[in-house]
Protein backbone atom coordinates (compact mmCIF):
# COMPACT_ATOMS: atom_id res chain seq x y z
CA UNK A 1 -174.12 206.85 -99.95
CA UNK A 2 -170.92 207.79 -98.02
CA UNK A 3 -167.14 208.06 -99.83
CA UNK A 4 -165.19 205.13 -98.77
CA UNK A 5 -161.39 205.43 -98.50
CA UNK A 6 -159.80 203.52 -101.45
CA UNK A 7 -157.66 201.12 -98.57
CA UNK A 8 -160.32 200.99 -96.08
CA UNK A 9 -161.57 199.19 -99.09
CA UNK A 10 -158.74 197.38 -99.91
CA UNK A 11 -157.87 196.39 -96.43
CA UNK A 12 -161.21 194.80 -95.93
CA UNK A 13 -161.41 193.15 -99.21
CA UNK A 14 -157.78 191.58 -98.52
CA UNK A 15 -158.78 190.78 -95.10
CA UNK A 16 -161.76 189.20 -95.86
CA UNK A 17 -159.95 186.62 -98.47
CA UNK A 18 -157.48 185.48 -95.87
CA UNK A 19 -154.69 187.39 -97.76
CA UNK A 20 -153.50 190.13 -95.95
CA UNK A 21 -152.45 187.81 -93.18
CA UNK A 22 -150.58 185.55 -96.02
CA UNK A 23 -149.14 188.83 -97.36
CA UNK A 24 -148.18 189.67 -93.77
CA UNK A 25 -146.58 186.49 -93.10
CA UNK A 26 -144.91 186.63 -96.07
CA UNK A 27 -142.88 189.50 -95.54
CA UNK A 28 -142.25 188.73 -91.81
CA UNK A 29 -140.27 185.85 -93.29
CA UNK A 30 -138.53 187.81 -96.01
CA UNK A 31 -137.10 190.18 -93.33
CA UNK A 32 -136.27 187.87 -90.83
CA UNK A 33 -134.19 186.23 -93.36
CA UNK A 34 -132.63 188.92 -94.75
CA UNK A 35 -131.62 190.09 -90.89
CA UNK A 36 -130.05 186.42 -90.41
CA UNK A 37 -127.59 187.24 -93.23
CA UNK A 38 -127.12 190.48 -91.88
CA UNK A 39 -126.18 188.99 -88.46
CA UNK A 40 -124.65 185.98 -89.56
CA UNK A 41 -123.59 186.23 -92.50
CA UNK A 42 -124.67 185.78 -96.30
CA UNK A 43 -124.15 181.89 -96.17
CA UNK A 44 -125.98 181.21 -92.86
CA UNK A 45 -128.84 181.15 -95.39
CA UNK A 46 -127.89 177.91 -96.74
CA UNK A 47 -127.85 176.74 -92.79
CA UNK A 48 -130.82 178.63 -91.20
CA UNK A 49 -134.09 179.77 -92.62
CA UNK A 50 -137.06 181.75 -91.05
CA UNK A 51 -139.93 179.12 -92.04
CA UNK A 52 -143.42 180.02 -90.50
CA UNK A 53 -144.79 182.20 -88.31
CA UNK A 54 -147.65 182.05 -86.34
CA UNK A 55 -149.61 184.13 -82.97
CA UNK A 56 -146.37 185.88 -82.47
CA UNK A 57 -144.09 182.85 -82.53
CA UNK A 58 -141.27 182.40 -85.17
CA UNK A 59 -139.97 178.67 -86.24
CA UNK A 60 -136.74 179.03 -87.80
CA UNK A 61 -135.31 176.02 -89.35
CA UNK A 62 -131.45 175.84 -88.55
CA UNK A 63 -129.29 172.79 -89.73
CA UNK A 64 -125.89 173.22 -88.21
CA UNK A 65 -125.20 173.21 -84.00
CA UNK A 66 -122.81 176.19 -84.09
CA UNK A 67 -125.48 178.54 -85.77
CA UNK A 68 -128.17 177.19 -83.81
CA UNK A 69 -126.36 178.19 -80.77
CA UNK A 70 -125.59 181.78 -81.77
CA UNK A 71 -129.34 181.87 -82.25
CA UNK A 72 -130.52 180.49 -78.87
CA UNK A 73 -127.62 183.27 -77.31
CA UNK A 74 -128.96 186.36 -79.78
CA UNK A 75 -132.32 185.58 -79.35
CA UNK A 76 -133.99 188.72 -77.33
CA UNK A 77 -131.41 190.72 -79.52
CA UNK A 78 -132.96 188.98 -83.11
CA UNK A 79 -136.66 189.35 -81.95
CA UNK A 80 -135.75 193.37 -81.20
CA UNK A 81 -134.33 194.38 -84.00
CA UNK A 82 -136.68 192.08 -86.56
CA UNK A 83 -139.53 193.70 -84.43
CA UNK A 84 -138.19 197.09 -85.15
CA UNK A 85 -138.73 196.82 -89.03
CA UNK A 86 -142.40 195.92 -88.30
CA UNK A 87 -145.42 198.38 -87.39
CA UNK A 88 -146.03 196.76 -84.35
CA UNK A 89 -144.41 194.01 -82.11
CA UNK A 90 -145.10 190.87 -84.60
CA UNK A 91 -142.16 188.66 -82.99
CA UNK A 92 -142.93 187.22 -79.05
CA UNK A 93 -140.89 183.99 -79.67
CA UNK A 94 -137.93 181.82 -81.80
CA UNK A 95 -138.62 178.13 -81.74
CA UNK A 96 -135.70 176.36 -83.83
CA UNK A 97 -136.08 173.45 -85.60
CA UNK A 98 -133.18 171.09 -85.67
C-alpha cells in the first residue's frame, strides 16, 4: 500500500461530492464582489452584485443604469484584475442582469 498525500486525498474526496466546485464558486463571488466595491465604491453593493458563475461566464446582477454602464465600459479591465486573484483564468465573460 502506497502513502497518499493528505490533499490528493482531500481534493478527490471534495471533488467527488460536488463541493470543491461549490467552494470554488463561492469564493469567485466573494472576490468579485469585494473588487466591485473596490472599483465602485462601498455602496455599489447595494446596486450591483456578482450572482453566479458558470463555464467561465460571470452574471452580475446590477439595478441602477449609471452603474451598469460603468460595468459594460470596465469590463475587459474587471475580468483582468478579478482573474488576477485567481490561480488560473476563471473569468471569460460579464453578462449583467438588469
Amino acid at each position: 500500500m502506497s502513502w497518499t498525500n493528505i490533499k490528493d486525498l482531500a481534493d478527490s474526496s471534495l471533488e467527488k461530492k460536488g463541493i470543491k466546485e461549490k467552494a470554488r464558486q463561492a469564493l469567485l463571488l466573494s472576490q468579485a464582489n469585494e473588487l466591485l466595491a473596490e472599483i465602485f465604491g462601498a455602496d455599489s453593493l447595494d446596486k450591483a452584485r456578482a450572482v453566479y458563475w458558470q463555464d467561465g461566464e460571470l452574471s452580475i446582477a446590477v439595478l441602477a443604469d449609471d452603474l451598469y454602464h460603468s460595468l459594460v465600459e470596465q469590463r475587459d479591465f474587471f475580468i483582468s484584475r478579478l482573474n488576477d486573484r485567481q490561480a488560473y483564468k476563471t473569468v471569460s465573460t460579464l453578462r449583467f442582469l438588469n
